[in-house]
Protein backbone atom coordinates (compact mmCIF):
# COMPACT_ATOMS: atom_id res chain seq x y z
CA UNK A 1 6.82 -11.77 2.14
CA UNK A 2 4.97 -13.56 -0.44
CA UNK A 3 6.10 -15.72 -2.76
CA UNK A 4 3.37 -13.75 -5.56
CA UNK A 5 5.67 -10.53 -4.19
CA UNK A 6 9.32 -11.66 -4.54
CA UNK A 7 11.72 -8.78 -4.81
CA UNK A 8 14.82 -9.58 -7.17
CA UNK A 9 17.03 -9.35 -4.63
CA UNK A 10 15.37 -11.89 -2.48
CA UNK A 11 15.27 -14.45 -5.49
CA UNK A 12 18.99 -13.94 -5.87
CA UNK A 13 19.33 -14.48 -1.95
CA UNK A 14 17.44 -17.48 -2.29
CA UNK A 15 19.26 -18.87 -5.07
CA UNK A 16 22.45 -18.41 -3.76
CA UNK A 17 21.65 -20.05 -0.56
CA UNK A 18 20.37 -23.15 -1.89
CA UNK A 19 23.91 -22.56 -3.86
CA UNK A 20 25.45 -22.79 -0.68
CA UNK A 21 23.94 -25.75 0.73
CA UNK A 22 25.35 -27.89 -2.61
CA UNK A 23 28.72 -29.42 -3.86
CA UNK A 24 29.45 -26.91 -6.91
CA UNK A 25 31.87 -23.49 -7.46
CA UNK A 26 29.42 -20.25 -7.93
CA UNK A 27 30.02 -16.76 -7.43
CA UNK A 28 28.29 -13.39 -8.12
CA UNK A 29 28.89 -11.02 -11.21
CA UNK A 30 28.45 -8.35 -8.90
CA UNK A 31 26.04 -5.75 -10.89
CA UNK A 32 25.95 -4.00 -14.06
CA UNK A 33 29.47 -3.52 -15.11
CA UNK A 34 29.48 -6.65 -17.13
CA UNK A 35 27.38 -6.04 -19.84
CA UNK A 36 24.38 -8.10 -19.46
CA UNK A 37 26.44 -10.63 -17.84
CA UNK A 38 23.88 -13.47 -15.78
CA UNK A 39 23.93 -12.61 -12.37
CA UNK A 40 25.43 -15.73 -10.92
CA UNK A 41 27.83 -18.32 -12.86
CA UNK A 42 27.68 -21.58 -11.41
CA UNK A 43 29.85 -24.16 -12.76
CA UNK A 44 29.49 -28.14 -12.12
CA UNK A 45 32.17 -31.02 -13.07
CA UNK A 46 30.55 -33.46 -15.71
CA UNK A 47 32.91 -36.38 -14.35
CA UNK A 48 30.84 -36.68 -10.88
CA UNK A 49 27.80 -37.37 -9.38
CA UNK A 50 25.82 -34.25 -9.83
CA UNK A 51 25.93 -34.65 -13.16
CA UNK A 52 23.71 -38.01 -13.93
CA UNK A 53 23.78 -37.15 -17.71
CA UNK A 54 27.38 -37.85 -18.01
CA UNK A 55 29.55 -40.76 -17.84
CA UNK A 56 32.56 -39.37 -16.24
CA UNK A 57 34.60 -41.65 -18.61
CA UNK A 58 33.93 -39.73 -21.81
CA UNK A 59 33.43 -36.22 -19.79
CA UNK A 60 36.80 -35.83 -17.40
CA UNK A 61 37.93 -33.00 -16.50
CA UNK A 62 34.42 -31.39 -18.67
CA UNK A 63 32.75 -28.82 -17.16
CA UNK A 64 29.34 -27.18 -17.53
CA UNK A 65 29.07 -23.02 -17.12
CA UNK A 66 25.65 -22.01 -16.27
CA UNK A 67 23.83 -18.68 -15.91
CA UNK A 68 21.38 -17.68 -13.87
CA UNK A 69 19.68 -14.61 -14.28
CA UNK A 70 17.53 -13.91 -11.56
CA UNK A 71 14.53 -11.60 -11.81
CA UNK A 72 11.72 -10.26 -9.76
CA UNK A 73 8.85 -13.04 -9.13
CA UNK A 74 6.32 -13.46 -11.05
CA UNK A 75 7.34 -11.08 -14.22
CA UNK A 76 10.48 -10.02 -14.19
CA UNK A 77 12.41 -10.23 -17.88
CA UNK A 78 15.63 -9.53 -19.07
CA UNK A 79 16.60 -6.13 -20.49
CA UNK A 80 17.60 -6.37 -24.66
CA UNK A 81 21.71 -5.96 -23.60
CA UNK A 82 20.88 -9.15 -20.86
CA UNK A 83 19.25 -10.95 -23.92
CA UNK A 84 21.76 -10.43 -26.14
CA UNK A 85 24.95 -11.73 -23.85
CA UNK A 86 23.36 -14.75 -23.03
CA UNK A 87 23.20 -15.73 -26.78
CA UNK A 88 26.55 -15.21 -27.12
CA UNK A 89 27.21 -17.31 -24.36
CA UNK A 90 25.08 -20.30 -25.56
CA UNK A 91 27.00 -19.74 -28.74
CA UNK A 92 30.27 -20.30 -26.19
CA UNK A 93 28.39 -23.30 -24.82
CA UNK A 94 26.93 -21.92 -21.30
CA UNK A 95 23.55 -22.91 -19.78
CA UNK A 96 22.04 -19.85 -19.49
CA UNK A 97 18.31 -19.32 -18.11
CA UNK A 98 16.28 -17.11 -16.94
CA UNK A 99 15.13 -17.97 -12.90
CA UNK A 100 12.93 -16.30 -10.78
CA UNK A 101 12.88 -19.18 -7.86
CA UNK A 102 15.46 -22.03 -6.75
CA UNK A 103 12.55 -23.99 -8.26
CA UNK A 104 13.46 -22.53 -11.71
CA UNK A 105 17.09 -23.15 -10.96
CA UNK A 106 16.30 -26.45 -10.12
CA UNK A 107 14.23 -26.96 -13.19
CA UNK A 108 17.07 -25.58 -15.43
CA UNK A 109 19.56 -28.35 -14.05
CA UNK A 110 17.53 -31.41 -14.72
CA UNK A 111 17.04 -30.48 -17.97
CA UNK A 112 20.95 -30.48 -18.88
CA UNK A 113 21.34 -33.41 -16.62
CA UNK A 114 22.06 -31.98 -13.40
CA UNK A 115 21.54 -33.08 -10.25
CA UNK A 116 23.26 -31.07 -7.39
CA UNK A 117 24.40 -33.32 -3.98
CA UNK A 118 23.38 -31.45 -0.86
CA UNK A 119 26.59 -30.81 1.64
C-alpha cells in the first residue's frame, strides 16, 4: 500500500519495528483504556550513546520518556482527551509527539538529542 494511504495500524507496525531493530525499552499502551495515553512509550538512557545531547557525566542514571502517538498517514490528529494527556505529560517532563511515519519518529528524536544505535 501506499505511503499517501497509510492505515494507523500500519504506521504503528512500522514504528514499532524500526523500535525493534534499536538499543532502547518500548512497549505498547495497548488501546483506549488509558485515557488518551500515547500509543507507544519508549524510553532511552541519557548516560549512553543514543543520546548525543547528553554528557553521561551530568545525566547518569537520567532517563528520557517519550510518546508516540501514531496516526493514520497523511491527516490523522489526535482526539481532544489524546491532546489533553499529553500536556500533562510534558508538564511531567515526557517527549510526547505526534508521528505518522518512523520518519516522524525519527525527526522527534533528533530534536531532543536522540540518536538511536541500530542492534
Amino acid at each position: 500500500m501506499s505511503q499517501s494511504k497509510r492505515l494507523e495500524s500500519q504506521v504503528k507496525d512500522s514504528i514499532r519495528n524500526w523500535l525493534n531493530k534499536h538499543e532502547c525499552f518500548h512497549f505498547s499502551t495497548g488501546g483506549n483504556f488509558m485515557g488518551g495515553m500515547p500509543d507507544r512509550i519508549v524510553t532511552v538512557d541519557r548516560g549512553t550513546e543514543y543520546n548525543v545531547g547528553f554528557p553521561s557525566q551530568y545525566n547518569r542514571n537520567a532517563h528520557l520518556v517519550i510518546g508516540l502517538e501514531a496516526k493514520r498517514y497523511p491527516d490523522g490528529k489526535p482526539t481532544p482527551k489524546q491532546l489533553s494527556k499529553h500536556k500533562e505529560l510534558r508538564k511531567h517532563g515526557w517527549i510526547v509527539g505526534v508521528v505518522r511515519s518512523v520518519d516522524d519518529v525519527k525527526k522527534l528524536l533528533a530534536e531532543h538529542g536522540v540518536q538511536l544505535i541500530k542492534k
